[in-house]
Protein backbone atom coordinates (compact mmCIF):
# COMPACT_ATOMS: atom_id res chain seq x y z
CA UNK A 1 -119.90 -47.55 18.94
CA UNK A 2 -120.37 -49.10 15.36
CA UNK A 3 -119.53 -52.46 14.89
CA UNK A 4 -117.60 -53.88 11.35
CA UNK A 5 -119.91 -54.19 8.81
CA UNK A 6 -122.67 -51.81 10.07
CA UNK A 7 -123.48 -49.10 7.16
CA UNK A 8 -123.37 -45.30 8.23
CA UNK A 9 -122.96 -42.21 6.67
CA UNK A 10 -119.98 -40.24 7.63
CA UNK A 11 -120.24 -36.06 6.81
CA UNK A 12 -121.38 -36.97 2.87
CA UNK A 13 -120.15 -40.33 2.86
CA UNK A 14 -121.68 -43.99 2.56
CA UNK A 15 -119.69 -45.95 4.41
CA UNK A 16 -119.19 -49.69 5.56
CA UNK A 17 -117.43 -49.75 9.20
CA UNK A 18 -114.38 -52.20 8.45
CA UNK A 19 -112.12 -51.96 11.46
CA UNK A 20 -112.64 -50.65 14.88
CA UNK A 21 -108.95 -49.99 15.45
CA UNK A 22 -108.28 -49.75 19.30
CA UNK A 23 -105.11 -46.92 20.36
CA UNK A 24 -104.49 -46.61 16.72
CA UNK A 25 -103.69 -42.83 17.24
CA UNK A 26 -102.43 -40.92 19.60
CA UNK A 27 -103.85 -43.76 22.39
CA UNK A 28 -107.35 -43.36 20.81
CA UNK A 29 -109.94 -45.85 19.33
CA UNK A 30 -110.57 -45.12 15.44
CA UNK A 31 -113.14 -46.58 13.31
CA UNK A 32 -111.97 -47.56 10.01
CA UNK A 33 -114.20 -46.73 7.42
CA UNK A 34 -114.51 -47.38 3.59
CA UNK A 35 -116.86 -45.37 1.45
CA UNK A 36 -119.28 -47.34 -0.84
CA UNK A 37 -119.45 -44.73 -3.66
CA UNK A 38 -116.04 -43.30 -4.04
CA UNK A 39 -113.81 -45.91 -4.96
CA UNK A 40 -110.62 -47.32 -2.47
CA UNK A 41 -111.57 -44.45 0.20
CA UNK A 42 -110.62 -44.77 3.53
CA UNK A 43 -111.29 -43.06 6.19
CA UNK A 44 -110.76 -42.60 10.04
CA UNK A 45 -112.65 -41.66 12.39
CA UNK A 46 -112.20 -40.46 15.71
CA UNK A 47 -114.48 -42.94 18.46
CA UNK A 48 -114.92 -39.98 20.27
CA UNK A 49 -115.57 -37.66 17.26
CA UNK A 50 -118.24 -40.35 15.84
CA UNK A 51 -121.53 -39.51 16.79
CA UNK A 52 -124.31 -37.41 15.62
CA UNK A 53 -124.18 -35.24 13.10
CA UNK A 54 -121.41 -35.99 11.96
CA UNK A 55 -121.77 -40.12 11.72
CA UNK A 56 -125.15 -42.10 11.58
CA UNK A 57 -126.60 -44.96 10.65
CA UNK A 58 -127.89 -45.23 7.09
CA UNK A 59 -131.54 -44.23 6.74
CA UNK A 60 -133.78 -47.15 7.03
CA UNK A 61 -135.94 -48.10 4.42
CA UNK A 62 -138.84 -47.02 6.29
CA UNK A 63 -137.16 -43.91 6.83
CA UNK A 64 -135.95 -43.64 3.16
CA UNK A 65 -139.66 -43.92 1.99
CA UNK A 66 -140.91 -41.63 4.29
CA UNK A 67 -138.63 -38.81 3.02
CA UNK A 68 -139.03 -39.93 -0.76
CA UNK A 69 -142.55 -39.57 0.09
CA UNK A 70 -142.14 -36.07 1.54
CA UNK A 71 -140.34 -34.70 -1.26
CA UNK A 72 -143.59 -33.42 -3.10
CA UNK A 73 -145.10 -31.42 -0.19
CA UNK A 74 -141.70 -30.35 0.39
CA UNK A 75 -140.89 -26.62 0.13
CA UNK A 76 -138.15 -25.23 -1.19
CA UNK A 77 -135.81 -22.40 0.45
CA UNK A 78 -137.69 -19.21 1.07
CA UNK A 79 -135.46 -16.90 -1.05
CA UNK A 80 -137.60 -13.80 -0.48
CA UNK A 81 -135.99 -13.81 3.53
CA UNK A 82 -132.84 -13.28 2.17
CA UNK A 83 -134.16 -10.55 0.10
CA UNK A 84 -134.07 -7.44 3.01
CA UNK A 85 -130.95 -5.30 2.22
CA UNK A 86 -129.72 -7.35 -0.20
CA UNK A 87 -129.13 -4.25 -3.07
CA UNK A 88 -127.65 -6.63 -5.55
CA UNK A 89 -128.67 -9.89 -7.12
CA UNK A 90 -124.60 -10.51 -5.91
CA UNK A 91 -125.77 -10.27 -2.13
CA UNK A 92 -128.89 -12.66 -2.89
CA UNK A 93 -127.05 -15.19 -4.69
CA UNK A 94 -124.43 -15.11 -2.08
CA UNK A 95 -127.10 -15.40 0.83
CA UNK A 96 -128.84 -18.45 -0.86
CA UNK A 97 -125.24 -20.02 -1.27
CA UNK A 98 -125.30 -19.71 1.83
CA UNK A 99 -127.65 -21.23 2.92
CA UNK A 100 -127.19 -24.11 0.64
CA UNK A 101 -123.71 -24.60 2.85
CA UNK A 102 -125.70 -24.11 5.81
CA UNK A 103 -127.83 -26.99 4.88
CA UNK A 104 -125.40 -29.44 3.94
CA UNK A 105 -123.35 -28.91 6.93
CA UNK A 106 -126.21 -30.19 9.28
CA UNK A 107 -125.53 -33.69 6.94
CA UNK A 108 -129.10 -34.81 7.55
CA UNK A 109 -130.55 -35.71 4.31
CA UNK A 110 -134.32 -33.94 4.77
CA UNK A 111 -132.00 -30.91 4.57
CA UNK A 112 -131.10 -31.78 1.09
CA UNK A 113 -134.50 -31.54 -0.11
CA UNK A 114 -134.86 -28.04 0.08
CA UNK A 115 -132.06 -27.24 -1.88
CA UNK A 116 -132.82 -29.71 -4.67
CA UNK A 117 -136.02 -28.06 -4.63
CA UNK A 118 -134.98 -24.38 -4.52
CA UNK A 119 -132.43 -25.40 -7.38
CA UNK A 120 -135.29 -26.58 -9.79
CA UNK A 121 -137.82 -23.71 -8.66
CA UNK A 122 -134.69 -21.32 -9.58
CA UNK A 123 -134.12 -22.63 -13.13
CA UNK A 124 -137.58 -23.07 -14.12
CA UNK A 125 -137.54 -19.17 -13.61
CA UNK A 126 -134.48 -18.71 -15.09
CA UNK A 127 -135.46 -20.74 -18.75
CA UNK A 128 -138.99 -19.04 -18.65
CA UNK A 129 -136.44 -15.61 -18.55
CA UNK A 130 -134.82 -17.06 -21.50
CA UNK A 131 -131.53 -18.27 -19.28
CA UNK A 132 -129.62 -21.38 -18.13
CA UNK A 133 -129.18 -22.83 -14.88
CA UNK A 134 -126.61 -21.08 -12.73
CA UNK A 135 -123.05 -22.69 -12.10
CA UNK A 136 -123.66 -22.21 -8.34
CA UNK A 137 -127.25 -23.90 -8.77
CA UNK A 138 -126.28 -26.64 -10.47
CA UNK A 139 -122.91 -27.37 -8.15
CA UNK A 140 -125.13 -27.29 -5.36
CA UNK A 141 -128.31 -29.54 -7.26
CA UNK A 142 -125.43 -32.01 -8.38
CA UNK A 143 -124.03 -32.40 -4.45
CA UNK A 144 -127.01 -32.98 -2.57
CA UNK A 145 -128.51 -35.20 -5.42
CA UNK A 146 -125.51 -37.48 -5.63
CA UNK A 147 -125.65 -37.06 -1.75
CA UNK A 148 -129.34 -38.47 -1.63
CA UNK A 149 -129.02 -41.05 -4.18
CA UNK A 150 -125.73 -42.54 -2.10
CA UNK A 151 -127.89 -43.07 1.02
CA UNK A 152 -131.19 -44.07 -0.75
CA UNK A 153 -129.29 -46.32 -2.70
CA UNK A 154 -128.14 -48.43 0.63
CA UNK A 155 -131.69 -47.67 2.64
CA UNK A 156 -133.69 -49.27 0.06
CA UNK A 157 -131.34 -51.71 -2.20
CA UNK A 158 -131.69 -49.95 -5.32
CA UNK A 159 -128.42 -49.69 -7.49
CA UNK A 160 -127.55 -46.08 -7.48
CA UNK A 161 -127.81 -45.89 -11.66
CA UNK A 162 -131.69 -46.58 -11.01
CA UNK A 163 -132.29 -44.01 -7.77
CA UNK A 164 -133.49 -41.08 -9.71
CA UNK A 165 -136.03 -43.22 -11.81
CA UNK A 166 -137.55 -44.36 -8.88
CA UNK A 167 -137.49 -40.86 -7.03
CA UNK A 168 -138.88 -39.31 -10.27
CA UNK A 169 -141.68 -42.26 -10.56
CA UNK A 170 -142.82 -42.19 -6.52
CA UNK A 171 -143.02 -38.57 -6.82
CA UNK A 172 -144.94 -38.60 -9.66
CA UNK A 173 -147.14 -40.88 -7.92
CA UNK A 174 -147.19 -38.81 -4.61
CA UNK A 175 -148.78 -35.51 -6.81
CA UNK A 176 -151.09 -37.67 -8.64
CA UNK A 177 -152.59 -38.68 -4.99
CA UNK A 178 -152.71 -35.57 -3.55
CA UNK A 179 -154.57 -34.16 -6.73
CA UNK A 180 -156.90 -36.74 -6.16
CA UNK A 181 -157.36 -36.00 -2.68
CA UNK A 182 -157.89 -32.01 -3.52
């Protein structure tokens, strides 16, 4: 059980614990939790619904560098799996969406990654082609980016207005050592 003030990220949320409310529903314990990033929300949780992967402590910043670090080796969703029987570029898009949801529904942030990745990949193709980002892409590129930054943001004490400066900096710095190394 998380104790008030601990930090943990609930589904897609930053939160601070606040309350540990005992038989507060129904004769069950509830944790009372209130998002750092979406101002005045509150939510409740369950004691017996909060536990992995659903609620979790806050990356640390070990943890936080580690995956920031990861980012440029990362790979992005293999779209050409989805590709078998898919007869329309309506069935493709639909499978990738898919797994996009897929993704975010495990709520572990090296699962966010991918799609960010995928995302870019996909409209880097799409403006050599002479066309714009998709409205799926860039619903999905805007969630798990804001989803990141929340969670780095905490894990390493950066104020969320300067988390994608420093992602875009270490990851510049990541490529420019693995060039070196190759």
């Amino acid at each position: 059980m998380y104790a008030p003030g601990s930090l943990v990220v609930y589904r897609h949320h930053v939160c601070e614990v606040a309350a540990v409310r005992e038989d507060y529903y129904d004769g069950k314990d509830y944790l009372e939790l209130h998002a750092l990033f979406q101002n005045s929300l509150k939510l409740f949780v369950s004691a017996e619904e909060a536990h992995l992967p659903t609620l979790r402590p806050v990356m640390t910043k070990k943890e936080a560098l580690a995956l920031v670090d990861s980012i440029a080796d990362a790979d992005g969703i293999d779209e050409s799996s989805f590709e078998l029987g898919a007869n329309t570029p309506t069935v493709l898009e639909r499978r990738v969406r898919e797994e996009y949801d897929r993704r975010l529904k495990t709520f572990a942030p090296e699962d966010l990654v991918p799609i960010m990745k995928s995302v870019h990949e996909r409209t880097v193709r799409r403006e050599g082609a002479g066309r714009q980002i998709t409205a799926t892409d860039k619903k999905y590129f805007d969630l798990a980016e804001g989803l990141l930054c929340d969670e780095l943001s905490v894990s390493l004490g950066i104020p969320r207005e300067n988390v994608k400066d420093f992602l875009v900096e270490r990851v510049k710095q990541a490529e420019a050592k693995r060039r070196r190394r190759s």
